[in-house]
PDB file of N, CA and C in Angstrom:
ATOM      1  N   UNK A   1     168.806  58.018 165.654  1.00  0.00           N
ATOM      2  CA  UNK A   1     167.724  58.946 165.951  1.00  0.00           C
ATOM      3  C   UNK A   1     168.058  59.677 167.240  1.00  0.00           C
ATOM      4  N   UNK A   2     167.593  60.628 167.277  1.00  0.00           N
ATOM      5  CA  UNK A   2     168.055  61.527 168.565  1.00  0.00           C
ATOM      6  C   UNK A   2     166.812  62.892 168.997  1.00  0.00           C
ATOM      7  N   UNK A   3     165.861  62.348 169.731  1.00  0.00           N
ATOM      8  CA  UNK A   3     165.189  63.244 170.711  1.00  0.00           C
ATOM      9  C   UNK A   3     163.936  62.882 169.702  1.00  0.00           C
ATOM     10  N   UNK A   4     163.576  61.559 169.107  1.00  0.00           N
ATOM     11  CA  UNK A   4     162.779  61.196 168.850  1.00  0.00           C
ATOM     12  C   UNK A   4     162.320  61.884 167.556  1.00  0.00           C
ATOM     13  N   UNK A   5     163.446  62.586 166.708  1.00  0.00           N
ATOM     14  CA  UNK A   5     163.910  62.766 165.650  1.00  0.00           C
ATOM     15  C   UNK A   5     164.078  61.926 164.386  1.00  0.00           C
ATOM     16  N   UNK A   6     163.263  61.812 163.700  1.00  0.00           N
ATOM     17  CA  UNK A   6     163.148  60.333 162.675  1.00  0.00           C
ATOM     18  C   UNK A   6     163.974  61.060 161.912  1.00  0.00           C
ATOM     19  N   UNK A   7     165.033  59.650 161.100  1.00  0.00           N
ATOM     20  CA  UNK A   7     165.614  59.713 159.790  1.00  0.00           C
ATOM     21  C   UNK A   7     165.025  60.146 158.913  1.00  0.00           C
ATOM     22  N   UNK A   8     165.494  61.267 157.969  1.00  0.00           N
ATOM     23  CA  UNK A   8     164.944  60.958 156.689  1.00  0.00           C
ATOM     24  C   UNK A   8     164.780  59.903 155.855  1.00  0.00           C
ATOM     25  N   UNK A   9     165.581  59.266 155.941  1.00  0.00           N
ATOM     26  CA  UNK A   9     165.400  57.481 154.923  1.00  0.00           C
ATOM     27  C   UNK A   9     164.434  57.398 155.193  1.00  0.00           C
ATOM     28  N   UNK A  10     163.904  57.278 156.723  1.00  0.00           N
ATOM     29  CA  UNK A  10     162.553  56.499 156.875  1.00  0.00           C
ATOM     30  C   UNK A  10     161.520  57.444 156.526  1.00  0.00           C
ATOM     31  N   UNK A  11     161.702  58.759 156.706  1.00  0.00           N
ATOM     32  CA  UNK A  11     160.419  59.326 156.063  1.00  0.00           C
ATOM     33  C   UNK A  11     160.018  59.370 154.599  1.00  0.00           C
ATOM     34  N   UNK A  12     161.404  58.694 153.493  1.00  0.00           N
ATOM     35  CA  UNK A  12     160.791  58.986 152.741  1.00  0.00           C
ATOM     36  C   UNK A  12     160.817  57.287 152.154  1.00  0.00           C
ATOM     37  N   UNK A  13     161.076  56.396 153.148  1.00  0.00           N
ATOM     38  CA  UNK A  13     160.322  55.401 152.942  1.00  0.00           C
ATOM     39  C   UNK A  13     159.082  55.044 152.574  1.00  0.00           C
ATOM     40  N   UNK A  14     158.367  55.802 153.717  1.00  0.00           N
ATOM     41  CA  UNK A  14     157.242  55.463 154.088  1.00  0.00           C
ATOM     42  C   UNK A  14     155.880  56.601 152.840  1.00  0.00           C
ATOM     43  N   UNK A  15     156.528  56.932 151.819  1.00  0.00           N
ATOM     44  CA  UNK A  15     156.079  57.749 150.980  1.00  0.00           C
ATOM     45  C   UNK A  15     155.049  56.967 149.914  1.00  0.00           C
ATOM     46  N   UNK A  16     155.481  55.991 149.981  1.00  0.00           N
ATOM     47  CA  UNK A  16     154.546  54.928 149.294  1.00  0.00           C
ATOM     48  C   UNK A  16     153.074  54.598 150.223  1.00  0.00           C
ATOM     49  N   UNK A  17     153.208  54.442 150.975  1.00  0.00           N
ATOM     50  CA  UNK A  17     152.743  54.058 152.298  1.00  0.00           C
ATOM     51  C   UNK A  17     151.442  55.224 152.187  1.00  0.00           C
ATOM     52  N   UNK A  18     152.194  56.232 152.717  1.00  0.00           N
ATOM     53  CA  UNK A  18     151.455  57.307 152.959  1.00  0.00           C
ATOM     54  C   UNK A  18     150.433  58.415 151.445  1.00  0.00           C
ATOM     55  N   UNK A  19     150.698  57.749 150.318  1.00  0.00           N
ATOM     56  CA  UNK A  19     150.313  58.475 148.890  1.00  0.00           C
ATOM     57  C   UNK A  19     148.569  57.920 148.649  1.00  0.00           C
ATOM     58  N   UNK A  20     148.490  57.528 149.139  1.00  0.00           N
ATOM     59  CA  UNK A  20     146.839  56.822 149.580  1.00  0.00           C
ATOM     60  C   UNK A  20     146.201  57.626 150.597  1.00  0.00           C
ATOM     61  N   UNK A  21     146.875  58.014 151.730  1.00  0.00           N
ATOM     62  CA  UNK A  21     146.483  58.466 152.871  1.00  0.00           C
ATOM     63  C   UNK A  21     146.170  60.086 152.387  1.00  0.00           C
ATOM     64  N   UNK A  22     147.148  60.509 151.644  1.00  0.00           N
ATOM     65  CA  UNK A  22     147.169  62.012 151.227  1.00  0.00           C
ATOM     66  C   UNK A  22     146.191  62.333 150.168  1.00  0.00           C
ATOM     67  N   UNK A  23     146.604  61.432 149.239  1.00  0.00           N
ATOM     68  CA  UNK A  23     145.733  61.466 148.093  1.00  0.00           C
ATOM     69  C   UNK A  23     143.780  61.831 148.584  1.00  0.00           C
ATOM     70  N   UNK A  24     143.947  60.752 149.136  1.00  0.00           N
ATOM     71  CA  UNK A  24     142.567  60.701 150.321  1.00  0.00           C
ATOM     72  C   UNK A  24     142.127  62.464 151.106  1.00  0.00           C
ATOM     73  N   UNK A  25     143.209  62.614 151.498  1.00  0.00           N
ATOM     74  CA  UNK A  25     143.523  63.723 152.446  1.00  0.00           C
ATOM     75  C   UNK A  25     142.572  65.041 151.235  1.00  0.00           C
ATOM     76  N   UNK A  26     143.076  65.264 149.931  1.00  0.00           N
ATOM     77  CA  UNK A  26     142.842  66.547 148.969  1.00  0.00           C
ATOM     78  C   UNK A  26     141.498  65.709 148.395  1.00  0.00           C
ATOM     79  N   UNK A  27     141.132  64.934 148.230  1.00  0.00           N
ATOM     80  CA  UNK A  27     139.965  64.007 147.078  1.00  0.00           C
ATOM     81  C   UNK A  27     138.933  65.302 147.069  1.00  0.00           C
ATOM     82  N   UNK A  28     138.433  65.604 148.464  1.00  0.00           N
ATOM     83  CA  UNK A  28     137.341  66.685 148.150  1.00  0.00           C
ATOM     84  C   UNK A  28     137.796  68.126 148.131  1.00  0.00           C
ATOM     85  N   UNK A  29     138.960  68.328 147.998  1.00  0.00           N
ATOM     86  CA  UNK A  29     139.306  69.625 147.597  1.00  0.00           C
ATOM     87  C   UNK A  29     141.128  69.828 148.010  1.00  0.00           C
ATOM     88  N   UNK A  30     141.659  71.105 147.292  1.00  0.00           N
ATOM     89  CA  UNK A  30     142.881  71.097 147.587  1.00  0.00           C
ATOM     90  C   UNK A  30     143.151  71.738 148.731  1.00  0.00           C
ATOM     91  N   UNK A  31     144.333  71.278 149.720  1.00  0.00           N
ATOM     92  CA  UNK A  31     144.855  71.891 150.703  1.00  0.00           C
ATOM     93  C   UNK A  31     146.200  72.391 150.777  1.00  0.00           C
ATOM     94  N   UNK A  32     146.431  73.086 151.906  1.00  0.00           N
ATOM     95  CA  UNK A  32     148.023  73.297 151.820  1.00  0.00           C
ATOM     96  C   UNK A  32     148.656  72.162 153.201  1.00  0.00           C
ATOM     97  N   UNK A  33     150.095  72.221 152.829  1.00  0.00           N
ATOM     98  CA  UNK A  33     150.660  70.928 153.267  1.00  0.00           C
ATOM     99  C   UNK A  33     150.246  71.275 154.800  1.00  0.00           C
ATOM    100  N   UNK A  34     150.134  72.454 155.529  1.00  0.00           N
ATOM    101  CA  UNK A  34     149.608  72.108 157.255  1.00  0.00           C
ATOM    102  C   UNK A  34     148.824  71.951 157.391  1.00  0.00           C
ATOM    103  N   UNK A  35     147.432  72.088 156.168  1.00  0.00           N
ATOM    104  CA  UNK A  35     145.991  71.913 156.347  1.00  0.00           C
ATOM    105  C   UNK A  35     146.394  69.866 156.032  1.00  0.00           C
ATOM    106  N   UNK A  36     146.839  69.493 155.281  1.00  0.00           N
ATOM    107  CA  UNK A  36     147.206  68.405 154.935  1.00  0.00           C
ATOM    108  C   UNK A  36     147.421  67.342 156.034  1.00  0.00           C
ATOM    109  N   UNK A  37     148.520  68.161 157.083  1.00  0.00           N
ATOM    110  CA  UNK A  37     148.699  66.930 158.264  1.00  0.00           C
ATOM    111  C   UNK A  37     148.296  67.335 159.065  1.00  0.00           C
ATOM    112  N   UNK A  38     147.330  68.262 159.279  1.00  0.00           N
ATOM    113  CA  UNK A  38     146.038  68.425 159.906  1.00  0.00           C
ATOM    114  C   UNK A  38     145.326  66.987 159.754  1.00  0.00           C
ATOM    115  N   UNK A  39     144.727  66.923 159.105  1.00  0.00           N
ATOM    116  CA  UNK A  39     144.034  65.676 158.623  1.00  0.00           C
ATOM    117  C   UNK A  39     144.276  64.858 158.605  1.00  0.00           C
ATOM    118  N   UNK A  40     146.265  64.452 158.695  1.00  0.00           N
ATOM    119  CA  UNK A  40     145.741  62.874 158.359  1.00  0.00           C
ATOM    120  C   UNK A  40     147.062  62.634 160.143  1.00  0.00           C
ATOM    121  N   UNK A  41     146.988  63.839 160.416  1.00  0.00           N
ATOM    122  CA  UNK A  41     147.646  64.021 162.191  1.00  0.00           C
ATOM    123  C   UNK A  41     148.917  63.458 161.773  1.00  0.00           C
ATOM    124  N   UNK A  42     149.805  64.348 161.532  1.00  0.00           N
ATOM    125  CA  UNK A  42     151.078  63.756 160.924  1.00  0.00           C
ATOM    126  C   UNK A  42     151.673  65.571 160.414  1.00  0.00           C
ATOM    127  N   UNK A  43     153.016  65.018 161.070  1.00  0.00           N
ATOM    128  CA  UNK A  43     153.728  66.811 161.291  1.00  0.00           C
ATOM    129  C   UNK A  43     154.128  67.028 159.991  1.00  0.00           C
ATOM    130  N   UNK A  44     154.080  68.709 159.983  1.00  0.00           N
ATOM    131  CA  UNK A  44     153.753  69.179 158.873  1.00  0.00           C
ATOM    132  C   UNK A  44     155.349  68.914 158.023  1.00  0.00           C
ATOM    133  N   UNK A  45     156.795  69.053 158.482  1.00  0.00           N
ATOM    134  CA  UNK A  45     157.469  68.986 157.857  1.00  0.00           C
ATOM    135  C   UNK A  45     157.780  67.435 157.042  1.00  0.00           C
ATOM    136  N   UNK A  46     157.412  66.394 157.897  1.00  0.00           N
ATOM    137  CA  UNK A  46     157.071  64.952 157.270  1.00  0.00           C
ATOM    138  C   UNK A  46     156.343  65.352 155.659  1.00  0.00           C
ATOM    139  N   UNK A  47     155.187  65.432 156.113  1.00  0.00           N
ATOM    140  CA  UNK A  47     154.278  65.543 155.245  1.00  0.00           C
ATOM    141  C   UNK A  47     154.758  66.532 153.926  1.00  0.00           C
ATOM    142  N   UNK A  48     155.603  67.432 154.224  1.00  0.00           N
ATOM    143  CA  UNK A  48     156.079  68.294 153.541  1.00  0.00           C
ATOM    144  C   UNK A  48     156.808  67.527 152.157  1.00  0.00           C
ATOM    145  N   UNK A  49     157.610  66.466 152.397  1.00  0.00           N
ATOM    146  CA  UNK A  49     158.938  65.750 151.903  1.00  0.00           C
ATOM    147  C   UNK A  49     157.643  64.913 151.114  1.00  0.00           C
ATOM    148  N   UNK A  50     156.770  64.388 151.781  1.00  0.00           N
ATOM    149  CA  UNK A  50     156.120  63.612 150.688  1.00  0.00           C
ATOM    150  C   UNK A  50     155.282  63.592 149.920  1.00  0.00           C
ATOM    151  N   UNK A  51     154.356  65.124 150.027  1.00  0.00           N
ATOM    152  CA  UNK A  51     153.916  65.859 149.032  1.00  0.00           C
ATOM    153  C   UNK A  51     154.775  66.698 148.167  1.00  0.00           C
ATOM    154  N   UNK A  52     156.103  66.902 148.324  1.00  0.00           N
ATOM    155  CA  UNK A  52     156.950  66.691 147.177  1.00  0.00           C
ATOM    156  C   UNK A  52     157.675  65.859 146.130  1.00  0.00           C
ATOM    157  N   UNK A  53     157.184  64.582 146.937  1.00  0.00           N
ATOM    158  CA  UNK A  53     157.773  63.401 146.371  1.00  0.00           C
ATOM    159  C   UNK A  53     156.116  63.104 145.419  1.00  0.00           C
ATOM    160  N   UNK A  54     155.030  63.106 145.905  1.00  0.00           N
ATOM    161  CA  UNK A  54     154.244  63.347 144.993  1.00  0.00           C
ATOM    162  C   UNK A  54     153.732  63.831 143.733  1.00  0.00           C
ATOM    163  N   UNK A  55     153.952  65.146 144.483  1.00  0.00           N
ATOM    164  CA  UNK A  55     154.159  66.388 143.198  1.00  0.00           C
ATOM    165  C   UNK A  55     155.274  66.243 141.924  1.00  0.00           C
ATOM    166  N   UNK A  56     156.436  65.489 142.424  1.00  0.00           N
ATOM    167  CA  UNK A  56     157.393  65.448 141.513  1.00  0.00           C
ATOM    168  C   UNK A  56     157.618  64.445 140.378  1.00  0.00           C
ATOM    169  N   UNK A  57     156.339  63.298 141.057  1.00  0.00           N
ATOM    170  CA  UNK A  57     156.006  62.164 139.734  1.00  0.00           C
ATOM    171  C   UNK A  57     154.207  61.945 139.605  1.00  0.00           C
ATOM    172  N   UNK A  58     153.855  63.469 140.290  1.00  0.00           N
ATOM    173  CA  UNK A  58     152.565  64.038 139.194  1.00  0.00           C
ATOM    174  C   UNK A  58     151.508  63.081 139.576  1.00  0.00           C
ATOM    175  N   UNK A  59     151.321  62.970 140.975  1.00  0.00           N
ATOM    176  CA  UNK A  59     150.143  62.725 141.696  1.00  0.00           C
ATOM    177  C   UNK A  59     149.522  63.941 142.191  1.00  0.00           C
ATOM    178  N   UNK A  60     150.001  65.208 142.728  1.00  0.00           N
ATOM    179  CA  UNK A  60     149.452  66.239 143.311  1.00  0.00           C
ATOM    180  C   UNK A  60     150.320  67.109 142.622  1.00  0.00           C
ATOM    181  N   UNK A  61     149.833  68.189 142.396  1.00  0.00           N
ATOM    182  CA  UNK A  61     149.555  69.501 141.602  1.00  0.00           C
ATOM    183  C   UNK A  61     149.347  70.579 141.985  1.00  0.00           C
ATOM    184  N   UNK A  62     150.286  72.241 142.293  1.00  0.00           N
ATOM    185  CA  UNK A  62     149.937  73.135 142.869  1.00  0.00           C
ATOM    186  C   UNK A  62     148.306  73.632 142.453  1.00  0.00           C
ATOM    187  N   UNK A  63     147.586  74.611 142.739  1.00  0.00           N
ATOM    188  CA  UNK A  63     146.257  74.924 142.460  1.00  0.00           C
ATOM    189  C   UNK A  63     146.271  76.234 142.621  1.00  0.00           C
ATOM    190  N   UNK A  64     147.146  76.302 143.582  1.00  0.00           N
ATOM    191  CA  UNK A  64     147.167  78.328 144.001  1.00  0.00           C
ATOM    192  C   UNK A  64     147.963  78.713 144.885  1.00  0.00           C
ATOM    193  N   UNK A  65     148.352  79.409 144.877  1.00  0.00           N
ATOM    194  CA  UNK A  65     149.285  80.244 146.084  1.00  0.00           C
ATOM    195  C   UNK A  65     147.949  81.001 147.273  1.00  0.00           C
ATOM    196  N   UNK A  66     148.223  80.206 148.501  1.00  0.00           N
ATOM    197  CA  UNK A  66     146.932  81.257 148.524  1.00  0.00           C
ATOM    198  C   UNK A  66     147.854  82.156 150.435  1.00  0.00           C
ATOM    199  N   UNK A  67     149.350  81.915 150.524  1.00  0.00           N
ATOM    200  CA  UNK A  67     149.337  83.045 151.551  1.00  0.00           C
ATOM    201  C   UNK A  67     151.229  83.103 151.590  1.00  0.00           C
ATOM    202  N   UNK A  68     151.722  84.017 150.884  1.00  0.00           N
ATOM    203  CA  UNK A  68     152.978  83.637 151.233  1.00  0.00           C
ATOM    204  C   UNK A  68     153.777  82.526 151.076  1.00  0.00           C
ATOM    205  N   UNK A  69     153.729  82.115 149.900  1.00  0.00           N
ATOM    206  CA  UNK A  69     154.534  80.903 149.620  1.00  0.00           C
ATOM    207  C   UNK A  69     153.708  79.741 149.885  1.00  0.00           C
ATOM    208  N   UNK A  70     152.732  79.568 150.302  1.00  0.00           N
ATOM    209  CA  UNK A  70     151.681  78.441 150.995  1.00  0.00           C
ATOM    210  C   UNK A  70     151.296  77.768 150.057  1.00  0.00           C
ATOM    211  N   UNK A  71     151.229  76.940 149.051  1.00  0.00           N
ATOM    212  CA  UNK A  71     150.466  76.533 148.107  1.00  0.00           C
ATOM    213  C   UNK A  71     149.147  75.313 148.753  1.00  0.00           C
ATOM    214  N   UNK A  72     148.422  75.311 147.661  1.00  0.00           N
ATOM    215  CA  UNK A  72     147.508  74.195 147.972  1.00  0.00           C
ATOM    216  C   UNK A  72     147.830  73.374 146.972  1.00  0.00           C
ATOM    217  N   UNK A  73     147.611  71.591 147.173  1.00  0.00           N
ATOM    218  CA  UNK A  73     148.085  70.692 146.489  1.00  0.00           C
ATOM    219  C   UNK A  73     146.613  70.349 146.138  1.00  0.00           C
ATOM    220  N   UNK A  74     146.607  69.646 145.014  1.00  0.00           N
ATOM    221  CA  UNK A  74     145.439  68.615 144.981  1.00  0.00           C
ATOM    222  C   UNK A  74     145.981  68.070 143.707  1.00  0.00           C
ATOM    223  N   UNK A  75     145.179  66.513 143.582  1.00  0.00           N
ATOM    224  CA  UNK A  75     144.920  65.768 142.686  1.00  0.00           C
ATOM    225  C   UNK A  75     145.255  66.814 141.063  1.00  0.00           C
ATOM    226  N   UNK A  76     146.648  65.443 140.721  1.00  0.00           N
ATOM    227  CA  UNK A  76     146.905  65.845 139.453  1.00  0.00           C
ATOM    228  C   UNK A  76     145.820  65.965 138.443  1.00  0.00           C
ATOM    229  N   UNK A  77     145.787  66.007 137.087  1.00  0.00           N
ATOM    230  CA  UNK A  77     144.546  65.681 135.801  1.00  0.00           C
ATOM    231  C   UNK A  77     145.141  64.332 135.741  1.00  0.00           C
ATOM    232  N   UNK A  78     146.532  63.885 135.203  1.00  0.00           N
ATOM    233  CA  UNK A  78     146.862  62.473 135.188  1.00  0.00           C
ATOM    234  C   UNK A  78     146.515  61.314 136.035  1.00  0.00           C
ATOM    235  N   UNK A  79     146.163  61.760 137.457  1.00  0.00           N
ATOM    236  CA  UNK A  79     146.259  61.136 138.132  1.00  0.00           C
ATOM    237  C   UNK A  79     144.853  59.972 138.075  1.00  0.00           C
ATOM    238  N   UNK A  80     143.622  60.709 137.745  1.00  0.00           N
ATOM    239  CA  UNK A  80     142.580  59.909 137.544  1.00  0.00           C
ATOM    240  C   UNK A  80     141.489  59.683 138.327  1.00  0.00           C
ATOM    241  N   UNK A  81     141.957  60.077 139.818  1.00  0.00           N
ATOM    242  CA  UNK A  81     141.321  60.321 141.243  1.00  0.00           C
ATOM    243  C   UNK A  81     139.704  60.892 141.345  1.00  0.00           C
TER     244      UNK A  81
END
């Protein structure tokens, strides 16, 4: 680690960890990933890696583009939430 620079391994360790916390994070509506670690105080590019790791086995779900590439995530239909 260098300048207090976390590994990726560990960030996407901790993806399990954190899929409760996020999930939690959209329950009452969808956000985009900086409104996201807004909320649960956790930097946005972290948060970035594991709302893709989400999205990619269909816990969270784009909803809209709403500024320039920005999407908002929320709760898949599969998911059950």
């Amino acid at each position: 680690m260098n300048g207090g620079t976390r590994d990726l391994r560990e960030i996407i360790r901790e993806e399990l960890l954190m899929k409760d916390v996020i999930l939690g994070a959209v329950k009452d509506g969808p956000r985009t990933v900086p409104e996201i670690a807004g909320a649960i105080g956790r930097p946005a590019h972290e948060v970035l890696i594991w709302v893709m790791g989400l999205r990619r086995y269909g816990h969270l779900a784009e909803t809209e583009e709403v500024d320039e590439g920005y999407y908002r995530y929320g709760v898949s239909a599969g998911e059950g939430s």
